[in-house]
N, C-alpha and C. Protein backbone atom coordinates (compact mmCIF):
# COMPACT_ATOMS: atom_id res chain seq x y z
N UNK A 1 -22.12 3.82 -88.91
CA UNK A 1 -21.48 4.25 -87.68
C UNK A 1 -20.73 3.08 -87.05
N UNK A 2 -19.30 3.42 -86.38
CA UNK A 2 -19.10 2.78 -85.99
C UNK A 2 -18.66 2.48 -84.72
N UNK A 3 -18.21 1.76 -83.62
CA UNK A 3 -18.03 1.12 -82.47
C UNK A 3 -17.56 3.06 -81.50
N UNK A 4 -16.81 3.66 -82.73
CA UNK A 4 -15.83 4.99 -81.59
C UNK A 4 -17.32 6.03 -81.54
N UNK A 5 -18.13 5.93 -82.38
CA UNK A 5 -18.91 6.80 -82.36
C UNK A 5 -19.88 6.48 -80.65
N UNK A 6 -20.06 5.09 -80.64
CA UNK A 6 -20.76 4.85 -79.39
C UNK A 6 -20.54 5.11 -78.27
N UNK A 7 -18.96 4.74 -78.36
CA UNK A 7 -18.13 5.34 -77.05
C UNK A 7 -18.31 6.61 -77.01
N UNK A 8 -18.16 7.81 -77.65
CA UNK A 8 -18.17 9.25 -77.77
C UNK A 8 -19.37 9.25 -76.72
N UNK A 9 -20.19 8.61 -77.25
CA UNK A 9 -21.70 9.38 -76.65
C UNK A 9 -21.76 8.99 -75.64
N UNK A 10 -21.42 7.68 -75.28
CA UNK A 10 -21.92 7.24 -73.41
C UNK A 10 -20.24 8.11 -72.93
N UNK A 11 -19.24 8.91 -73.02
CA UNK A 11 -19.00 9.21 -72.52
C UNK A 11 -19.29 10.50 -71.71
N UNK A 12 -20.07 11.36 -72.68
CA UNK A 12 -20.52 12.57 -71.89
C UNK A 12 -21.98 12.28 -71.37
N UNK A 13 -22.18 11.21 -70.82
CA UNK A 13 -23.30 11.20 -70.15
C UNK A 13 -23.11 10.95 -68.58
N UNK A 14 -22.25 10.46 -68.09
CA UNK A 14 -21.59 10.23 -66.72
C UNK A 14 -21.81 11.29 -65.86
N UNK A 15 -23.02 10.76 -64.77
CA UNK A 15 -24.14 11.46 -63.97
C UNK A 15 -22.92 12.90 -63.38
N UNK A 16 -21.60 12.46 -63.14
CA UNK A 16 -20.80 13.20 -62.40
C UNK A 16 -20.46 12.90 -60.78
N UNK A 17 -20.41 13.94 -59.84
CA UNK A 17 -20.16 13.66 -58.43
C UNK A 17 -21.71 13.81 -57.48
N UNK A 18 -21.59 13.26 -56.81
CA UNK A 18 -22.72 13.06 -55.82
C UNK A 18 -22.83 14.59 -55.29
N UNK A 19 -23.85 14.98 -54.58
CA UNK A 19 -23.98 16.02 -53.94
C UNK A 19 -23.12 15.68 -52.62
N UNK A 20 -23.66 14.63 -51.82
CA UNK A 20 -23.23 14.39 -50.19
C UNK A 20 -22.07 14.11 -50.65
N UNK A 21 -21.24 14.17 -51.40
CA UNK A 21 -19.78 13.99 -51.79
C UNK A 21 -18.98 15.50 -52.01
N UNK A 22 -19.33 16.30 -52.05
CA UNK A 22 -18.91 17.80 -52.33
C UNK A 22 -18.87 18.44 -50.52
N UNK A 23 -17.63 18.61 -50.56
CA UNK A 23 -17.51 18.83 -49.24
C UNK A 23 -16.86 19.92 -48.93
N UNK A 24 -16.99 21.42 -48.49
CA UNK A 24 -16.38 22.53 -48.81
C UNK A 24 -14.76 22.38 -48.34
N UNK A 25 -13.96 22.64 -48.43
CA UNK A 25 -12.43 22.80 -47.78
C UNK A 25 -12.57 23.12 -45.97
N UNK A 26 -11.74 22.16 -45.27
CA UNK A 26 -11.90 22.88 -43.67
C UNK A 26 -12.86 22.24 -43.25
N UNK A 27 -14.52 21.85 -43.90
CA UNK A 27 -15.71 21.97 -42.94
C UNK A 27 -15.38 20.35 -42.66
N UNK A 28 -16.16 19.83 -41.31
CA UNK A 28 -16.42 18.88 -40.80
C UNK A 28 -17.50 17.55 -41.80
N UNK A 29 -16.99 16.70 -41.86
CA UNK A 29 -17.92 16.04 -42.97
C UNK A 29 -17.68 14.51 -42.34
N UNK A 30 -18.92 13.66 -41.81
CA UNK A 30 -18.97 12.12 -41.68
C UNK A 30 -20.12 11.85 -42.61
N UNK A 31 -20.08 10.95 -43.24
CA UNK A 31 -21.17 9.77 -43.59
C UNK A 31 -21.41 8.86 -42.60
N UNK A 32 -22.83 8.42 -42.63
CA UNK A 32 -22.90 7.77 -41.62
C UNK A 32 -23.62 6.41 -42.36
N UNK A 33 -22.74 5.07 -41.53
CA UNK A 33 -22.69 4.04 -41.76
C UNK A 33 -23.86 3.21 -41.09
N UNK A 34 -23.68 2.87 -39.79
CA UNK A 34 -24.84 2.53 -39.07
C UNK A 34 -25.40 3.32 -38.11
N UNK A 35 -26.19 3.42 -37.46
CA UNK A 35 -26.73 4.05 -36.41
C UNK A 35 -27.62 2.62 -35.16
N UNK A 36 -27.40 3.31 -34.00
CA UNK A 36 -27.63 2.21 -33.11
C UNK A 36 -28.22 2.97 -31.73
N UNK A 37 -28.76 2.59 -31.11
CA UNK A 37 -29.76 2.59 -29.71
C UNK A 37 -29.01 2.27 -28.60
N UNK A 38 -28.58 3.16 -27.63
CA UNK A 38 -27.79 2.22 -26.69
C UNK A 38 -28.39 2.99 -25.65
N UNK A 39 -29.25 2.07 -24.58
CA UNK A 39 -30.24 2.40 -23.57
C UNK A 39 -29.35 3.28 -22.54
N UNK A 40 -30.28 4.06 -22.28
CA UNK A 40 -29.03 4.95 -21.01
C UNK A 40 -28.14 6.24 -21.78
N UNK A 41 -28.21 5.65 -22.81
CA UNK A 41 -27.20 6.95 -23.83
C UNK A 41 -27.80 7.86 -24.17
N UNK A 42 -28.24 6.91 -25.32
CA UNK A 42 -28.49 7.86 -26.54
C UNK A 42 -28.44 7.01 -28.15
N UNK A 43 -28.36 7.64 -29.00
CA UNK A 43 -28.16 7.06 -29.93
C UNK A 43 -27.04 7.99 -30.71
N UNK A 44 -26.09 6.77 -31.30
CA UNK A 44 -24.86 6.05 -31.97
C UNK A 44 -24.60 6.22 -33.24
N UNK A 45 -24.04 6.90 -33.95
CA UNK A 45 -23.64 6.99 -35.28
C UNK A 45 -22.18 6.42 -35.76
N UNK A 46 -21.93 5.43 -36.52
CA UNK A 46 -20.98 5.53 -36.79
C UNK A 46 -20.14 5.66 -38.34
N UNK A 47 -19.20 5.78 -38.91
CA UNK A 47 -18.88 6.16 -40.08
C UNK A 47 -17.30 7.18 -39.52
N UNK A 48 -16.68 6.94 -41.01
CA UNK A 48 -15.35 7.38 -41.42
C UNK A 48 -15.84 9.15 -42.05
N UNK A 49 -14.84 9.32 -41.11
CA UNK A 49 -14.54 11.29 -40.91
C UNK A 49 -14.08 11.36 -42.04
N UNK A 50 -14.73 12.19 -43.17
CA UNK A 50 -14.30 12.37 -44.87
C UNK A 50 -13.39 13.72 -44.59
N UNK A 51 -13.85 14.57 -43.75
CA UNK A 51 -13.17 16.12 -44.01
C UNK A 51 -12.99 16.48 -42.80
N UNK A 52 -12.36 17.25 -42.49
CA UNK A 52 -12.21 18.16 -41.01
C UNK A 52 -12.23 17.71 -39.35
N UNK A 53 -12.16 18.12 -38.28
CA UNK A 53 -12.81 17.04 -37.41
C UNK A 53 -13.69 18.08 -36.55
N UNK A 54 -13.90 17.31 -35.39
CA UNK A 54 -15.21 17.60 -34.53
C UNK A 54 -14.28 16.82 -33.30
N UNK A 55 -15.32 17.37 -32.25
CA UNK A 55 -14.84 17.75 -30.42
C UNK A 55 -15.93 16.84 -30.22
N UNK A 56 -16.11 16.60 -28.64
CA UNK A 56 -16.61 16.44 -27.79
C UNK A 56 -17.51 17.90 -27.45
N UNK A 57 -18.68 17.87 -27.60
CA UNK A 57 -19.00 19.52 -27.53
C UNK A 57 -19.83 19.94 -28.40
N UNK A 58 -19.22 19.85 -29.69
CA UNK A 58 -19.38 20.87 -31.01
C UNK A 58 -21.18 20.34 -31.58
N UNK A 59 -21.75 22.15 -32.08
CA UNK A 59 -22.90 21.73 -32.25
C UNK A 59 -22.64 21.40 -33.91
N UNK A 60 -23.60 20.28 -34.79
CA UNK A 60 -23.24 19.42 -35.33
C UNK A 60 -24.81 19.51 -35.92
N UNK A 61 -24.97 19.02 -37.33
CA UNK A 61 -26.44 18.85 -38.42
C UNK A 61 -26.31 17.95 -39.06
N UNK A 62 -27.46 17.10 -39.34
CA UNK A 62 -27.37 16.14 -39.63
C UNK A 62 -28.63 16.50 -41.32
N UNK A 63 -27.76 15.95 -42.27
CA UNK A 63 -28.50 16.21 -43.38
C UNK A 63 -28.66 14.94 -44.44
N UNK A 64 -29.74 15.43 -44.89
CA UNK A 64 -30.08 14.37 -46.59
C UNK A 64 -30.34 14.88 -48.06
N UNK A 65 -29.43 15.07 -48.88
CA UNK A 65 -29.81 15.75 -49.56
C UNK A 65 -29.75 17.48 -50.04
N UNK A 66 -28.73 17.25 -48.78
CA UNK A 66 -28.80 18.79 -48.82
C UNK A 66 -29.68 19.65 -47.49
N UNK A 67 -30.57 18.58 -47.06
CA UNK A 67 -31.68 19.66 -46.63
C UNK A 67 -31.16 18.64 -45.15
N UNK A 68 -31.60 20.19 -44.27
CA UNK A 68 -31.03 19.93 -43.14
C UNK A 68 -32.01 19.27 -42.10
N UNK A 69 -32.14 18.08 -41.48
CA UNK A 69 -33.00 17.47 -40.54
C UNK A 69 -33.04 17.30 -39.36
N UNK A 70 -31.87 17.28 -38.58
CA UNK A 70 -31.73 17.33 -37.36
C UNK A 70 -30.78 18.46 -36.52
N UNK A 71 -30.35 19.15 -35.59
CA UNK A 71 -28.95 19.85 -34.96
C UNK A 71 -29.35 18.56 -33.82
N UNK A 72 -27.51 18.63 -33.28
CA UNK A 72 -27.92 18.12 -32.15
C UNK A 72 -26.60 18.22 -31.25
N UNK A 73 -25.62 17.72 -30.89
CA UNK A 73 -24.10 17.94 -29.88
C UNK A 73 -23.76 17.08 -29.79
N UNK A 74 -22.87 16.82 -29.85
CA UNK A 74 -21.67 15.56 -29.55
C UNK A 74 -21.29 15.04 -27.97
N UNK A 75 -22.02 14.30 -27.80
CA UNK A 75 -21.70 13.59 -26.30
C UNK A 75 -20.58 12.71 -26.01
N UNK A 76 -20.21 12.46 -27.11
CA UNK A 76 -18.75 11.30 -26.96
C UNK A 76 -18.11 11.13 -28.58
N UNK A 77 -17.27 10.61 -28.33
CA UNK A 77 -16.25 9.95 -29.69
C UNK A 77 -16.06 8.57 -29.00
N UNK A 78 -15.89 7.99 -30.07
CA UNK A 78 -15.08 6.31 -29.61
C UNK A 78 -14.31 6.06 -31.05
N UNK A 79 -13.32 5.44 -31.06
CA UNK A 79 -12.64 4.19 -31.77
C UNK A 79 -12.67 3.60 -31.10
N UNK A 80 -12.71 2.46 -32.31
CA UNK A 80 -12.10 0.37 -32.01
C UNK A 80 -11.18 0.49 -31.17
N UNK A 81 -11.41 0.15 -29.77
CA UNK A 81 -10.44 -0.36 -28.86
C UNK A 81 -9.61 1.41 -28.22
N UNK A 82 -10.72 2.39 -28.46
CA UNK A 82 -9.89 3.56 -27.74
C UNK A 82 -11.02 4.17 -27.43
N UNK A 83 -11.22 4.85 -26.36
CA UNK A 83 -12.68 5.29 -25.91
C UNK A 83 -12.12 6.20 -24.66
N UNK A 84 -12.72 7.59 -24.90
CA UNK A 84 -12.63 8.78 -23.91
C UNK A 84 -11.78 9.78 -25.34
N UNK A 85 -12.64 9.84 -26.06
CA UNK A 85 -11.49 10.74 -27.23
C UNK A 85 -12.09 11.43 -27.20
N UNK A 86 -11.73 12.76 -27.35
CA UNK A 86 -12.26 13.98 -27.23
C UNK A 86 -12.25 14.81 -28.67
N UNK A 87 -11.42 14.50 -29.56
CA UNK A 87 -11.40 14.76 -31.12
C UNK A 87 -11.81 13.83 -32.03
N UNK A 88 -12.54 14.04 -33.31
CA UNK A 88 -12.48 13.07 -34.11
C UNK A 88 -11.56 13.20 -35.52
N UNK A 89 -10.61 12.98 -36.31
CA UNK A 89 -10.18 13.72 -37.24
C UNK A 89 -10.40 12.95 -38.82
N UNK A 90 -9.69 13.54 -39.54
CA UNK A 90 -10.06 13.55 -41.23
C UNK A 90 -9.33 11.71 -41.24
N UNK A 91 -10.64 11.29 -41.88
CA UNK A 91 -9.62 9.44 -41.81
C UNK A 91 -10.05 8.72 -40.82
N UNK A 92 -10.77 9.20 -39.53
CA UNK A 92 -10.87 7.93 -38.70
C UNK A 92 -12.12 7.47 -38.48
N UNK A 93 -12.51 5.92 -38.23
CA UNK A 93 -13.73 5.41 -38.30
C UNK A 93 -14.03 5.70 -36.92
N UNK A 94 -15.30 6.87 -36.98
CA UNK A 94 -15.56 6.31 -35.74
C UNK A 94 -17.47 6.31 -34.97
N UNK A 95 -17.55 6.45 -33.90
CA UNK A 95 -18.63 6.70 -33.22
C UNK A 95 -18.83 7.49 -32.62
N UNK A 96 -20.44 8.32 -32.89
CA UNK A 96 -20.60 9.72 -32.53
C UNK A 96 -21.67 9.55 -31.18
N UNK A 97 -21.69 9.65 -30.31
CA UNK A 97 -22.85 9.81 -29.44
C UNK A 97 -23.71 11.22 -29.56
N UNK A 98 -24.87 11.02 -30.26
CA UNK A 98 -25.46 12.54 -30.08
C UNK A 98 -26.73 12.24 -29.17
N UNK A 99 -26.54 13.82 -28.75
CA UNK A 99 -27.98 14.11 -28.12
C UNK A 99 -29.40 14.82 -29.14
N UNK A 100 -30.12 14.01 -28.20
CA UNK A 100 -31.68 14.53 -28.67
C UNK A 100 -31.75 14.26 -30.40
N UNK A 101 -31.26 12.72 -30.73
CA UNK A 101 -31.49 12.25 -31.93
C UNK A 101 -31.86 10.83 -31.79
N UNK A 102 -32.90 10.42 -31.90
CA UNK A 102 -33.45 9.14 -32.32
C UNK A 102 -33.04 8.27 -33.28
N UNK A 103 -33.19 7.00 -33.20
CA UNK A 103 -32.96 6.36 -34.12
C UNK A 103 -33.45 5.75 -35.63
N UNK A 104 -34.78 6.83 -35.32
CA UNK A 104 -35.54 6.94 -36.67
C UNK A 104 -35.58 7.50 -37.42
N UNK A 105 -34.68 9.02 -36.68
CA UNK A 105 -34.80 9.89 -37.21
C UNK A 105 -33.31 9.70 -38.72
N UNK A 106 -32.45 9.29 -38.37
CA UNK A 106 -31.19 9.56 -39.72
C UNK A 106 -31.18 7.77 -39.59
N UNK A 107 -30.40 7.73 -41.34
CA UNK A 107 -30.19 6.77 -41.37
C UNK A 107 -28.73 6.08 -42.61
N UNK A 108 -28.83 5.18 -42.69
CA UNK A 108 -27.39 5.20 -43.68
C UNK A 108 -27.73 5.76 -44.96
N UNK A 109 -26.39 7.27 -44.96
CA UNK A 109 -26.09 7.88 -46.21
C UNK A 109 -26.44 9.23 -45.97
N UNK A 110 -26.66 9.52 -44.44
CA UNK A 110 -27.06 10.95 -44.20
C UNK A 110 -25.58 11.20 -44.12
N UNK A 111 -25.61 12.86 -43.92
CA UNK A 111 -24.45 13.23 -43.45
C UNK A 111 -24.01 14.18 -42.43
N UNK A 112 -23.27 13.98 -41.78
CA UNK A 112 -23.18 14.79 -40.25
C UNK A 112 -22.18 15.73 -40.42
N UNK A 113 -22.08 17.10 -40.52
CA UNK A 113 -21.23 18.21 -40.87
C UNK A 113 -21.52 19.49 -39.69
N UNK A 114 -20.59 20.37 -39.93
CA UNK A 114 -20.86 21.49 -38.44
C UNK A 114 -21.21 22.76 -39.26
């Protein structure tokens, strides 16, 4: 046997696409990067909007795996150096203020969808 035969085989083994990577058309989709504590608030999610966007408002789930762990609402948006946004859209890094979510509860690589 030789060298093409090896290649053949490790090529159809390639695990494929992630689950938290499959994101239906339209729906709302963040990964979340860090999460943070800010006294008086609430707690802070932040991460780049993969799909769709989200309001100021909108009720919102927070998942791992598929399986769903938290609901909770959107108390604010922020960007770097822009703050009072009321949309978040497909492409922008940003920060989620939710309610009635702890900081123990999610953590980096969950994903926040509506």
């Amino acid at each position: 046997m030789g060298w093409k035969f090896w290649k053949q085989s490790q090529a159809n083994t390639f695990p494929g696409t992630r689950p938290q990577d499959v994101v239906p058309p339209g729906a709302f989709a963040l990964t979340i990067e860090d999460v943070f504590s800010i006294t008086g608030r609430g707690t802070v999610v932040t991460g780049r909007v993969q799909a769709g966007s989200a309001a100021v408002g909108d009720q919102v789930v927070i998942s791992r795996a598929r399986q769903v762990l938290v609901q909770s609402q959107i108390d604010g948006i922020e960007m770097f150096k822009k703050s009072g946004l009321t949309v978040a859209n497909a492409g922008d890094n940003v920060g989620l203020l939710l309610r009635g979510v702890s900081k123990d509860q999610v953590t980096r690589g969950d994903v926040i969808g509506k």
